[in-house]
Protein backbone atom coordinates (compact mmCIF):
# COMPACT_ATOMS: atom_id res chain seq x y z
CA UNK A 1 39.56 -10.64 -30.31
CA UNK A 2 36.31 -12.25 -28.75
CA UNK A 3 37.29 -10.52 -25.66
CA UNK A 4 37.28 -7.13 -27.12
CA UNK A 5 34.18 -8.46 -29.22
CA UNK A 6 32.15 -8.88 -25.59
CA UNK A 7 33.18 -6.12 -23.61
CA UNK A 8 32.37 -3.94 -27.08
CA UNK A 9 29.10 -5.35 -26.81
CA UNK A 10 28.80 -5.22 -22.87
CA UNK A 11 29.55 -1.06 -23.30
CA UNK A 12 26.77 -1.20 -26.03
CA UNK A 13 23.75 -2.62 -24.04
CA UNK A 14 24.94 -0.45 -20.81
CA UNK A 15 24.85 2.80 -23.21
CA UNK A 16 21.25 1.62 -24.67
CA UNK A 17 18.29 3.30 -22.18
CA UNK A 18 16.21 0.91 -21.92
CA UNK A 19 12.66 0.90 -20.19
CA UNK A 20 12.04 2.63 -17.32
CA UNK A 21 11.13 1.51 -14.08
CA UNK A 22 7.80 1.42 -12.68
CA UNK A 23 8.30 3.56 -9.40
CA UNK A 24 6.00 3.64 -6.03
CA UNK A 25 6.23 7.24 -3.82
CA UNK A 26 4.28 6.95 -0.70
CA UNK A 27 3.96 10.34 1.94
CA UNK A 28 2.56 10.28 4.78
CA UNK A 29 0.16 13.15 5.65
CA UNK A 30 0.19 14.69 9.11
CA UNK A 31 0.67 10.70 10.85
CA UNK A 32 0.03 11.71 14.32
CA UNK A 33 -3.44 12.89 13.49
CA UNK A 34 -4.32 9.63 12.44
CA UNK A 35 -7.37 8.05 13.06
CA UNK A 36 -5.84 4.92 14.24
CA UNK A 37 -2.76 3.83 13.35
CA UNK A 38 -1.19 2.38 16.71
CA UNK A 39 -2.09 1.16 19.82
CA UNK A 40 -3.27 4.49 21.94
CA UNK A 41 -2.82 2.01 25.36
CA UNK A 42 1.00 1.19 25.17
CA UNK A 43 1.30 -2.14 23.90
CA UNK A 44 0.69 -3.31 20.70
CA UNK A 45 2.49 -2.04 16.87
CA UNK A 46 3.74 1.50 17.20
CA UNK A 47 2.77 4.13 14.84
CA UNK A 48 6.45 3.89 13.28
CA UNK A 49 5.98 0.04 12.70
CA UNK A 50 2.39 0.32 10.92
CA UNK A 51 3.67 3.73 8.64
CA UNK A 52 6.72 1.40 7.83
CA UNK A 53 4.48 -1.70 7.34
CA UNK A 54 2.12 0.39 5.36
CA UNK A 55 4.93 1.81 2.86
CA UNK A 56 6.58 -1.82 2.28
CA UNK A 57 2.60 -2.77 1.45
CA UNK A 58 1.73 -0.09 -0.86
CA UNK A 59 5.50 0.12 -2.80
CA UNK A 60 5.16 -4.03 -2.87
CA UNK A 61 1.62 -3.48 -4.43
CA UNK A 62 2.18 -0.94 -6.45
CA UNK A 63 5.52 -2.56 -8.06
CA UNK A 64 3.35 -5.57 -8.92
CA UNK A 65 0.37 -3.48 -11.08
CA UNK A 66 2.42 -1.00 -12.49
CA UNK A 67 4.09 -1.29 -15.89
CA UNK A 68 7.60 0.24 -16.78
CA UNK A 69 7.42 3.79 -17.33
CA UNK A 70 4.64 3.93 -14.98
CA UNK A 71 5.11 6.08 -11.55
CA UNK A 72 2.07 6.31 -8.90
CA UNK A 73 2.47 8.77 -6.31
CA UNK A 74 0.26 7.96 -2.87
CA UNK A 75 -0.60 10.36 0.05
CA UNK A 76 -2.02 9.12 2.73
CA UNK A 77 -4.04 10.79 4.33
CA UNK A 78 -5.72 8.76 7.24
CA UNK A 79 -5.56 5.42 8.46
CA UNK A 80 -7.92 4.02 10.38
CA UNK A 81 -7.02 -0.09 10.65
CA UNK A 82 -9.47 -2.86 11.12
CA UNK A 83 -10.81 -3.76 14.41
CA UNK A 84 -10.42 -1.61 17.90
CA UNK A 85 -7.64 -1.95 20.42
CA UNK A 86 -9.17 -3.57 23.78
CA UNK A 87 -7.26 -1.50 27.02
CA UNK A 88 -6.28 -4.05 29.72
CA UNK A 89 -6.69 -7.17 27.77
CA UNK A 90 -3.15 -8.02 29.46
CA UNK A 91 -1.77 -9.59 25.84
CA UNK A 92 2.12 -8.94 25.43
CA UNK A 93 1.52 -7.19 21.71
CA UNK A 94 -1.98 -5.36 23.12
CA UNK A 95 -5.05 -7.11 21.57
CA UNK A 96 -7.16 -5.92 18.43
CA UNK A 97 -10.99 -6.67 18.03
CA UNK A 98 -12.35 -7.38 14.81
CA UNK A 99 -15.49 -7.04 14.09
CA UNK A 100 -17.93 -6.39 11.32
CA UNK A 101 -18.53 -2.93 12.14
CA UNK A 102 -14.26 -2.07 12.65
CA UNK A 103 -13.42 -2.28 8.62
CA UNK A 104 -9.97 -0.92 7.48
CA UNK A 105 -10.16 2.24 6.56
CA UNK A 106 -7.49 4.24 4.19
CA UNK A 107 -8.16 8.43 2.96
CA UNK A 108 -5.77 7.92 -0.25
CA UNK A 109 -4.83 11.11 -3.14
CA UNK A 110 -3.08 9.44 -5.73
CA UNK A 111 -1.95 10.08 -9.03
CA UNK A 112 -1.11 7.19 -11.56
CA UNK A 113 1.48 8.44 -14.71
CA UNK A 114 3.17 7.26 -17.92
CA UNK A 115 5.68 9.05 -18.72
CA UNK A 116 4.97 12.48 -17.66
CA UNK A 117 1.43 12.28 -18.20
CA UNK A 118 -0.81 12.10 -15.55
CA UNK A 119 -3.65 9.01 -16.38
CA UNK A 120 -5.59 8.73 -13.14
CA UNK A 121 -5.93 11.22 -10.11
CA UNK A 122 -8.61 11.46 -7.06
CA UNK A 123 -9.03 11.55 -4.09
CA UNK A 124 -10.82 8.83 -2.34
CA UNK A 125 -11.60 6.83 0.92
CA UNK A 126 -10.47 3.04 0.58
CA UNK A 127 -13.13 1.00 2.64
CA UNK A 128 -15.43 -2.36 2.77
CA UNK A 129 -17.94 -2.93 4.68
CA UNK A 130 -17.96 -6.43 3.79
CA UNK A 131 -14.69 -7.20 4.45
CA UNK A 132 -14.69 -10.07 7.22
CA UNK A 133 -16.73 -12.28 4.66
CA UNK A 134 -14.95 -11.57 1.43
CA UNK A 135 -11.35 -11.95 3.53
CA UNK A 136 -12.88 -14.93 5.17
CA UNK A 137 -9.92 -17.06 4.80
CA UNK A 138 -7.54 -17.28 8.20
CA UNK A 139 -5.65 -14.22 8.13
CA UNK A 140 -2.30 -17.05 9.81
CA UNK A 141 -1.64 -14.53 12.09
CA UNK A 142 -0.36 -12.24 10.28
CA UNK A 143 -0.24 -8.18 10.91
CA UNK A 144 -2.52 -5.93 8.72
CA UNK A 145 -4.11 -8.69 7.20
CA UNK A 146 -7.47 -7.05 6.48
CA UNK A 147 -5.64 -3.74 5.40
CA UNK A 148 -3.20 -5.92 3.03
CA UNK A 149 -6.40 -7.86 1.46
CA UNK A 150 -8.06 -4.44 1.08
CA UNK A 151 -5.32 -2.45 -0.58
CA UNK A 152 -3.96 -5.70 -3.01
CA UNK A 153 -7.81 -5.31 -4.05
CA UNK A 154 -7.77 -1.68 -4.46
CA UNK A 155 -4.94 -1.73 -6.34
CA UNK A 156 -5.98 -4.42 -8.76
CA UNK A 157 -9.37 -2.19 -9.32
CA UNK A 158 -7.87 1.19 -9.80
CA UNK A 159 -4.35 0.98 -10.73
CA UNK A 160 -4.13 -2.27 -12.78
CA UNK A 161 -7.62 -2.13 -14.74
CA UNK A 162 -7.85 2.18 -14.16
CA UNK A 163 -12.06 1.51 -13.21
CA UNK A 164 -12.50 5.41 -11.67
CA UNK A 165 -13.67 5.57 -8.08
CA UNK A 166 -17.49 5.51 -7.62
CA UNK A 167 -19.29 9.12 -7.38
């Protein structure tokens, strides 16, 4: 009888909807146009590796802001990551420069919605000048760091408290 009881009540919860996911779609716009997105000298992160990077990053993000029932759909349309690729620097991975006037730069249209209801659109350019003091910290040698301190920020500003972009 108790066995019949749970699997009665197993069937029950599976037939119940219950809250819907909170869902991350990422597209990348015309990739090869990019304004830097891999090392144009041969060594260093291909432009597959960085679009793959950049989609875990953004779906990882965007999982952690968004609230069931939420969806946000991302386009990107440029990338432009911090620092500049130095030819001939004879470094096994190629060698990136970082400087204050190399921020990471991201051309996002996005659309945040509930349901079917669309809550926040635009169209913006994700940038910071200021970047190498406010990301200060050692980046432990990790890839992207700049870019992943820049978009976890970005998303925390326009996705989890919805402030509009400026202008």
């Amino acid at each position: 009888m108790r066995r019949g009881l749970g699997r009665l009540a197993l069937l029950g919860a599976l037939a119940i909807p219950g809250p819907a996911l909170a869902q991350v779609s990422v597209r990348f716009v015309e990739p090869e146009r990019y304004t830097d997105a891999q090392n144009r000298f041969g060594s260093g992160v291909s432009l597959r590796v960085t679009l793959a990077e950049m989609r875990r990053l953004f779906e990882t993000l965007g999982n952690r802001v968004l609230a069931p029932g939420q969806s946000l759909d991302i386009a990107v349309l440029d990338i432009d990551l911090a620092g500049m690729d130095q030819p001939g620097a004879n470094a096994p991975f190629g060698l990136r420069v970082v400087n204050d006037v190399t921020p990471p730069r991201f051309h996002l249209r996005y659309a945040l919605r509930e349901g079917r209801r669309t809550v926040l659109s635009a169209e913006e350019t994700v940038s910071d000048l200021n970047f190498l003091m406010r990301y200060a910290r050692a980046s432990s040698g990790q890839t992207f760091f700049y870019e992943r301190e820049l978009l976890r920020d970005w998303f925390q500003a326009r996705i989890a408290e919805r402030r509009p972009p400026r202008g």
